[in-house]
Protein backbone atom coordinates (compact mmCIF):
# COMPACT_ATOMS: atom_id res chain seq x y z
CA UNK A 1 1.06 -30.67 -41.08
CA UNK A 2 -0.06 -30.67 -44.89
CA UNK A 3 -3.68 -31.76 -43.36
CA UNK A 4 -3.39 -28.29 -41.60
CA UNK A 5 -2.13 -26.36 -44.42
CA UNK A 6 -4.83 -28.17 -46.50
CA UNK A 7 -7.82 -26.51 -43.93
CA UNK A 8 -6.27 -23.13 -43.66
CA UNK A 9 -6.12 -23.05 -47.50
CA UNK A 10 -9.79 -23.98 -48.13
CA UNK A 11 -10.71 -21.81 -45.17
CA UNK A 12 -8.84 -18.61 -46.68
CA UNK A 13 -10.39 -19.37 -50.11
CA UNK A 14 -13.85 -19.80 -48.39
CA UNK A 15 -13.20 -16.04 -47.10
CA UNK A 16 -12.40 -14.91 -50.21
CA UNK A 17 -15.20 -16.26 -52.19
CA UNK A 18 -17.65 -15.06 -49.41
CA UNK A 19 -16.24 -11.58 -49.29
CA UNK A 20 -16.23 -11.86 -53.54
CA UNK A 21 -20.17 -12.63 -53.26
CA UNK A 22 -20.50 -9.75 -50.86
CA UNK A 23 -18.59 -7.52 -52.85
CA UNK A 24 -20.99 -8.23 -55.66
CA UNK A 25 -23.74 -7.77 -54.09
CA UNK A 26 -22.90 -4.71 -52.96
CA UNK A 27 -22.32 -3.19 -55.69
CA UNK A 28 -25.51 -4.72 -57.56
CA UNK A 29 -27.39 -3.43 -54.57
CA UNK A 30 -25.35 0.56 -55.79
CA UNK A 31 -26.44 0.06 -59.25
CA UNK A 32 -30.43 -0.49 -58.10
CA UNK A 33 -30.49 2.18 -56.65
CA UNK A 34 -29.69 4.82 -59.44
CA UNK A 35 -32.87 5.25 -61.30
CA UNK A 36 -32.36 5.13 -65.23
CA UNK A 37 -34.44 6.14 -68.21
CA UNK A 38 -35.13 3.26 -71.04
CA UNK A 39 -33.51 3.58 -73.76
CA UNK A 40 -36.00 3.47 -76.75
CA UNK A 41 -35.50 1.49 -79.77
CA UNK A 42 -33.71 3.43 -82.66
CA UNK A 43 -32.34 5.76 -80.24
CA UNK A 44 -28.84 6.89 -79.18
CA UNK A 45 -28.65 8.99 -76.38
CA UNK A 46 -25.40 10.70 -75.75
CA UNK A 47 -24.49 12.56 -72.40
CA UNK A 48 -21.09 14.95 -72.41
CA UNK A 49 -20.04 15.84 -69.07
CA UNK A 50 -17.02 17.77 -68.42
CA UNK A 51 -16.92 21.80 -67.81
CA UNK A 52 -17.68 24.95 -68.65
CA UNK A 53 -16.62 24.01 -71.91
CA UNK A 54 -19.15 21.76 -72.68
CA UNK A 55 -21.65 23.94 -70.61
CA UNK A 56 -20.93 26.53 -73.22
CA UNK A 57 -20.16 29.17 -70.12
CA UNK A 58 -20.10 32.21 -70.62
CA UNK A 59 -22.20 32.40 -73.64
CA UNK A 60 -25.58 31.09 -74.89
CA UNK A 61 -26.20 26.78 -73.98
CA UNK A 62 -27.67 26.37 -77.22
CA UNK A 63 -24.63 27.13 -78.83
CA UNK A 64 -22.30 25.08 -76.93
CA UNK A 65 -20.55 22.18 -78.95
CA UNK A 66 -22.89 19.45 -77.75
CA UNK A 67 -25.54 21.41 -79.44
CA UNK A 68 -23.85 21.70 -82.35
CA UNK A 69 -23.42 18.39 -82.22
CA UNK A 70 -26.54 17.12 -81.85
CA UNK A 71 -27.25 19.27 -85.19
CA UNK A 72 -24.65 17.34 -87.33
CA UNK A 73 -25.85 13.72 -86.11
CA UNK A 74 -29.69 14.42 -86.63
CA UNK A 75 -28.68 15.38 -90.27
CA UNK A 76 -26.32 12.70 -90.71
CA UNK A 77 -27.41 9.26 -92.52
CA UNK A 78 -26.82 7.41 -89.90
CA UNK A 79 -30.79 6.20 -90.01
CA UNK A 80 -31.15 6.57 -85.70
CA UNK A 81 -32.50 9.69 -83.25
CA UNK A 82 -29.80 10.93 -81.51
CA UNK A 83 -30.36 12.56 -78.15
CA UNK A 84 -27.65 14.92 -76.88
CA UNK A 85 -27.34 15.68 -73.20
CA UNK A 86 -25.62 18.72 -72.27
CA UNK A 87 -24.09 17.81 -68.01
CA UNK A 88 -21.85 20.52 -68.50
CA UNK A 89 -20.81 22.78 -65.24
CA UNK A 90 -19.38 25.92 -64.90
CA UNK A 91 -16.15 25.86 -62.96
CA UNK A 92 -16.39 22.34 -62.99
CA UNK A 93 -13.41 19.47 -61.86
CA UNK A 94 -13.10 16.08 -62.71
CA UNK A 95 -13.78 15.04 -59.31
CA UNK A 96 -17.25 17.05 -59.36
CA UNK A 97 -17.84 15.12 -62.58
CA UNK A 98 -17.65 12.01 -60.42
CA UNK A 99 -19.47 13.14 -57.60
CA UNK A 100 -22.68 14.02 -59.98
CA UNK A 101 -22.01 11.06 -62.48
CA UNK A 102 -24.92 9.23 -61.10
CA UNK A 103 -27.40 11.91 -60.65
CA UNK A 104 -26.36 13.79 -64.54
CA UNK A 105 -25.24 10.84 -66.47
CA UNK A 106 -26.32 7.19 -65.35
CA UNK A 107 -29.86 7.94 -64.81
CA UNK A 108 -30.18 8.99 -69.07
CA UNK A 109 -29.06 5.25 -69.77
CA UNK A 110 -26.95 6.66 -72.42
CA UNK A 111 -24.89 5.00 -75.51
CA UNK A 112 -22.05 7.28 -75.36
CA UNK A 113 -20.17 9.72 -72.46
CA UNK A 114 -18.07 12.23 -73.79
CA UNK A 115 -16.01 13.06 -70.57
CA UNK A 116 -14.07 16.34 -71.14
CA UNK A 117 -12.35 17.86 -68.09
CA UNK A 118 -8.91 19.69 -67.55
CA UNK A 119 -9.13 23.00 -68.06
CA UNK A 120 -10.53 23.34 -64.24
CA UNK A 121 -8.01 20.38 -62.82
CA UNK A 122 -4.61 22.19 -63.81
CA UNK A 123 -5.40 25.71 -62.64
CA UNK A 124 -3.11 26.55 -59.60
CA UNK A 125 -5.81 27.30 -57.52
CA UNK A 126 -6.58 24.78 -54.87
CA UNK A 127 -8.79 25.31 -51.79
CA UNK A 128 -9.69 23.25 -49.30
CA UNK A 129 -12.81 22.30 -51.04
CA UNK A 130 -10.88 21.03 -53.84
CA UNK A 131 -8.61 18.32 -51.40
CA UNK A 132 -11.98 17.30 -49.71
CA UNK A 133 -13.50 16.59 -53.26
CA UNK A 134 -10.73 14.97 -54.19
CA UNK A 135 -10.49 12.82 -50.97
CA UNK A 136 -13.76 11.67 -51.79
CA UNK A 137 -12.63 9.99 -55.10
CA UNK A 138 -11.91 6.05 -54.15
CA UNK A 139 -8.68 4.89 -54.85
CA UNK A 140 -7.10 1.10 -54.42
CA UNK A 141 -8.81 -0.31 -51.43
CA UNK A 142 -11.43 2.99 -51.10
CA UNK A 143 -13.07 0.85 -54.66
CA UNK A 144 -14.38 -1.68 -53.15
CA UNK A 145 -18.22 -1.03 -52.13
CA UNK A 146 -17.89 -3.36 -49.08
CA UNK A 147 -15.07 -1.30 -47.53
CA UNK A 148 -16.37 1.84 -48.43
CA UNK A 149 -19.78 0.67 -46.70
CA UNK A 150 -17.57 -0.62 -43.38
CA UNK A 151 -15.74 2.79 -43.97
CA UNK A 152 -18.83 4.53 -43.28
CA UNK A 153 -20.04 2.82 -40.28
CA UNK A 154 -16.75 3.38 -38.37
CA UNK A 155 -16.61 7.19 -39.27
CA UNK A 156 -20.46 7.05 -37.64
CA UNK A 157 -19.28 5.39 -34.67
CA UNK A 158 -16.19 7.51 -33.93
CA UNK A 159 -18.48 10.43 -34.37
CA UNK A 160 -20.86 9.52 -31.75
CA UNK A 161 -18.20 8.05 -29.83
CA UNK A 162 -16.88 11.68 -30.03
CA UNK A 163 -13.36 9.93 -31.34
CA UNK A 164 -12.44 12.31 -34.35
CA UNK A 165 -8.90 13.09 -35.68
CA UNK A 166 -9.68 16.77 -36.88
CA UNK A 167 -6.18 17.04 -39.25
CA UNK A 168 -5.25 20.53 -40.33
CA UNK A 169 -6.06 21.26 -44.01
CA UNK A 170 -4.74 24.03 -45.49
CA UNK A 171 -6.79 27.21 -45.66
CA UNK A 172 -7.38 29.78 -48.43
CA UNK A 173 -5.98 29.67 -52.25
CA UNK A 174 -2.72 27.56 -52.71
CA UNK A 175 -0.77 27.50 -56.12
CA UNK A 176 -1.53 23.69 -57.05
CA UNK A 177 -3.49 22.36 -59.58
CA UNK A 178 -7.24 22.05 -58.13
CA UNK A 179 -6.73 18.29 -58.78
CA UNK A 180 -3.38 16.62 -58.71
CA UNK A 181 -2.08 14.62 -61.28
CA UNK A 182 -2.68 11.80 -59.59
CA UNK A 183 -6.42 12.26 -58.52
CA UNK A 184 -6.89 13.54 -62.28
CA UNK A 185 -5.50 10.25 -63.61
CA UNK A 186 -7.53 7.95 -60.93
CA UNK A 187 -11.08 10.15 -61.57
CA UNK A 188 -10.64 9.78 -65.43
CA UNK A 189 -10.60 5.73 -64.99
CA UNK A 190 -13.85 5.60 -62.46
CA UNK A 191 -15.38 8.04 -64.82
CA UNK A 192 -14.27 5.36 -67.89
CA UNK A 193 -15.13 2.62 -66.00
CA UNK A 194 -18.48 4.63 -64.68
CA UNK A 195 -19.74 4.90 -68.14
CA UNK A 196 -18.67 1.49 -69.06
CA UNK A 197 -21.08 0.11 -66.19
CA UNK A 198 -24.17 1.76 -67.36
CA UNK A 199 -23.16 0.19 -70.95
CA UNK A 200 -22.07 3.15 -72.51
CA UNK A 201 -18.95 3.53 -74.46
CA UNK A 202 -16.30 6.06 -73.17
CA UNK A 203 -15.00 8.95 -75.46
CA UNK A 204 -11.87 11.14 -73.89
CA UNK A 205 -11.48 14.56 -75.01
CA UNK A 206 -8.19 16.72 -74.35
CA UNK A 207 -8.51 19.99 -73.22
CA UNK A 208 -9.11 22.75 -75.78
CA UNK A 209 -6.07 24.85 -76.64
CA UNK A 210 -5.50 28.24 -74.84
CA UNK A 211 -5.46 31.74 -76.51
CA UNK A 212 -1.80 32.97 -77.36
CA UNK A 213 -2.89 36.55 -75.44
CA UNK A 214 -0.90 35.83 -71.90
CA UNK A 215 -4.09 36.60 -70.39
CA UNK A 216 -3.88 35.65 -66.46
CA UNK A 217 -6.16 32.45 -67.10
CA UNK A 218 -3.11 31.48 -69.72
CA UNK A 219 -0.55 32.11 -67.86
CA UNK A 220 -1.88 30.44 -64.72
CA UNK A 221 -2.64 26.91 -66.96
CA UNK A 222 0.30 27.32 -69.36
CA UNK A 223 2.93 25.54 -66.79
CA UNK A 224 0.11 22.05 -66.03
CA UNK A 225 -1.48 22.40 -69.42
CA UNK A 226 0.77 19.94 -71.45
CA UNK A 227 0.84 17.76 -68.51
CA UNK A 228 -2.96 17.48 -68.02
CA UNK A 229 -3.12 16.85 -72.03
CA UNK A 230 -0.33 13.96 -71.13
CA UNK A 231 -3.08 12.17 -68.93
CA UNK A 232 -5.83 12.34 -70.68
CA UNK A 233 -3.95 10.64 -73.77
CA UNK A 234 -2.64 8.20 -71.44
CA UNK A 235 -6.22 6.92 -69.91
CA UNK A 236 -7.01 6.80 -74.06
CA UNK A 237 -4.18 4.41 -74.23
CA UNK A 238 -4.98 2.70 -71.25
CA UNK A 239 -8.12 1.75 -71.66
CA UNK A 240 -8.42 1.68 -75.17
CA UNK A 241 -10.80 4.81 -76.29
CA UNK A 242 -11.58 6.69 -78.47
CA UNK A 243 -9.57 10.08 -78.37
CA UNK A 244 -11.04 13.50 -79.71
CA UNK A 245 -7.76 15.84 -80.11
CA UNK A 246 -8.46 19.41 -79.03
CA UNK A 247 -5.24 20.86 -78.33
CA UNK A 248 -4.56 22.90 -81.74
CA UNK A 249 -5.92 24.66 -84.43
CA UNK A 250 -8.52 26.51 -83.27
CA UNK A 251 -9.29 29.26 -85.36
CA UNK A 252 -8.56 32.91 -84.34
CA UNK A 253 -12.15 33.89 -83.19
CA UNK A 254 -12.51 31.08 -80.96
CA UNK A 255 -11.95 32.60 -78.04
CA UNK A 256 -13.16 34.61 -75.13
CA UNK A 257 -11.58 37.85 -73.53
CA UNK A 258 -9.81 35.38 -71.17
CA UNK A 259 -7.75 33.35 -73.47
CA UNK A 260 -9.54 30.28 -72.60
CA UNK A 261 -13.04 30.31 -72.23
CA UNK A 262 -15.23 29.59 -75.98
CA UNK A 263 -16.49 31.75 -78.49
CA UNK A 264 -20.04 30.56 -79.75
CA UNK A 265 -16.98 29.81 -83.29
CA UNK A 266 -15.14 27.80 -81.27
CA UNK A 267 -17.87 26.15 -79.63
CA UNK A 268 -18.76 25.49 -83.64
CA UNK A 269 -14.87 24.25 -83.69
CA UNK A 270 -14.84 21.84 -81.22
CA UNK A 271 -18.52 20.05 -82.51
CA UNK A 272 -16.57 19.94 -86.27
CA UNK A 273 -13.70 18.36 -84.27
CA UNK A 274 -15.61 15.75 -82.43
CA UNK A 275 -18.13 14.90 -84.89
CA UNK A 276 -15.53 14.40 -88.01
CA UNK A 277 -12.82 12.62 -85.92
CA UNK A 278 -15.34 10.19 -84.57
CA UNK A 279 -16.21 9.54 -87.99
CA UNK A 280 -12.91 9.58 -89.47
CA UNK A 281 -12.68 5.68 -87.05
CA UNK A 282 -16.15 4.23 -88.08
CA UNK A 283 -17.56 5.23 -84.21
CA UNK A 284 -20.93 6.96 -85.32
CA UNK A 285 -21.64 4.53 -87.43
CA UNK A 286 -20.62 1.82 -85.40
CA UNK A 287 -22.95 3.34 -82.41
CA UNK A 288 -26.18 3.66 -84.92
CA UNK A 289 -25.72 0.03 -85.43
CA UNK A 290 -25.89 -1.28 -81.93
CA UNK A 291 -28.75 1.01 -81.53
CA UNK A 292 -30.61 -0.44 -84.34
CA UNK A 293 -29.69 -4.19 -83.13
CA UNK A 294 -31.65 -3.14 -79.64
C-alpha cells in the first residue's frame, strides 16, 4: 500500500510539473507574439491608459494631463528623455483597457503605466456590451493560458458541432455600474500585473473628483463614486504601488458643462498632481536612474 501511494504521488507531481512547463510555455509563446519597440538608452517611455480623462475628451489632446506632463519631466533635472504616450479612450472601461493593453501599451516597451479608469466603470449604465467585455476578463482558472487555449478549442468544436447554449443576456440600458465591483477589482490586477510583465512599473490613479453642479453625469456616479475610489486604493495596497490621489481639490474652473468631464485647467490640475506627488516619494527620480543603468 505505501508502494502505491508512493507511484500515485510521483505520478500526480509528474502531471503537475508537465502541465507547469506547459503553462510556461504558453504564456512565453503570448508574450512573442506582441511586437515591442526597444527601448533606447537614456530613455523613459511612459504610456497612461485609462479614459477620456487621460484622452483629454472633449477638448484639445495636446492639452490633456499626459501632455502636460510630458512638459514638466522634459524640464525637470532628471538628466533622461522622457517619452509620454497618450492610450487614452473616450468612453473608455477598465475592461477595454485590458482588451487593447497589448496593442496600446506593451508594444511601446514602456518604463511606467499610469492606469487611470473609473469614471466609465461606476456609471449605472450597463449594456450588454459591457457584460460581454467584462466576461472576457480572465478570472481564477480563466488565467491560465493553457485553459484559456483548451477553452477555445471546445467553444470551436461545439460551434461546428452546432452544440451552443445561447443564455439570455439582458437587453438595452440597465442601472448597474458598466463594470461591477468585482470585474473592476480583478481588471485593475491583470492590468498591474500586465504592466509588470512588460517590465514596467505600475502607477494607480483614483478617479478625478466630480463637479458639485448635480449635473445628470453627477448624480448618476455620485452613489458608486466613493466605492470605485475604495478599489482603486485597495489594488494600491495590494500590490504595493504607487498611488496618485485625485479625488479633491480641484480648482473651480476645472470642469466641463457636465460636472465631470476636464477643463484644459484641470487637465493642468491633474499633470501638477501626478507629477509633484510622484516626486514627493523619490519615483521620478528613481525611474531616471534605472533608465540610465540600461
Amino acid at each position: 500500500m505505501p508502494g502505491r501511494f508512493k507511484s500515485w504521488s510521483s505520478c500526480a507531481l509528474g502531471i503537475a510539473l508537465l502541465l507547469g512547463a506547459v503553462e510556461l510555455a504558453a504564456r512565453a509563446r503570448h508574450l512573442r507574439r506582441v511586437p515591442r519597440t526597444r527601448a533606447n538608452p537614456g530613455q523613459v517611455t511612459l504610456v497612461a491608459l485609462g479614459d477620456s480623462i487621460v484622452a483629454g475628451s472633449p477638448g484639445d489632446p495636446a492639452a490633456a494631463w499626459p501632455a502636460c506632463l510630458a512638459i514638466r519631466l522634459r524640464t525637470s533635472r532628471f538628466g533622461v528623455e522622457w517619452r509620454v504616450s497618450n492610450a487614452g479612450q473616450p468612453g473608455g472601461t477598465a475592461p477595454q483597457g485590458y482588451e487593447r493593453f497589448d496593442r496600446d501599451v506593451a508594444v511601446q516597451a514602456p518604463q511606467v503605466v499610469m492606469i487611470a479608469f473609473g469614471l466609465n466603470d461606476c456609471n449605472p449604465a450597463r449594456t450588454i456590451v459591457d457584460s460581454s467585455r467584462e466576461s472576457l476578463v480572465p478570472q481564477g482558472l480563466d488565467r491560465s493560458h493553457l485553459w484559456r487555449a483548451a477553452r477555445v478549442r471546445l467553444e470551436n468544436w461545439r460551434y461546428r458541432s452546432g452544440w451552443r447554449f445561447c443564455g439570455r443576456l439582458a437587453q438595452g440600458i440597465v442601472p448597474e455600474p458598466r463594470t461591477s465591483a468585482e470585474g473592476f477589482a480583478n481588471t485593475l490586477d491583470l492590468l498591474v500585473a500586465g504592466a509588470k510583465r512588460v517590465g514596467a512599473k505600475p502607477v494607480l490613479l483614483t478617479m478625478t473628483p466630480l463637479a458639485r453642479e448635480e449635473t445628470q453625469g453627477v448624480c448618476a456616479r455620485s452613489k458608486t463614486y466613493g466605492m470605485y475610489n475604495s478599489i482603486i486604493r485597495a489594488r494600491a495596497v495590494k500590490h504595493a504601488l504607487p498611488l496618485v490621489e485625485l479625488a479633491s481639490g480641484a480648482p473651480p474652473a476645472a470642469w466641463d458643462r457636465d460636472g465631470f468631464h476636464l477643463t484644459s485647467v484641470g487637465q493642468a490640475w491633474v499633470a501638477d498632481q501626478v507629477y509633484g506627488q510622484l516626486e514627493s516619494i523619490g519615483f521620478w527620480a528613481e525611474v531616471a536612474k534605472g533608465a540610465e543603468h540600461g
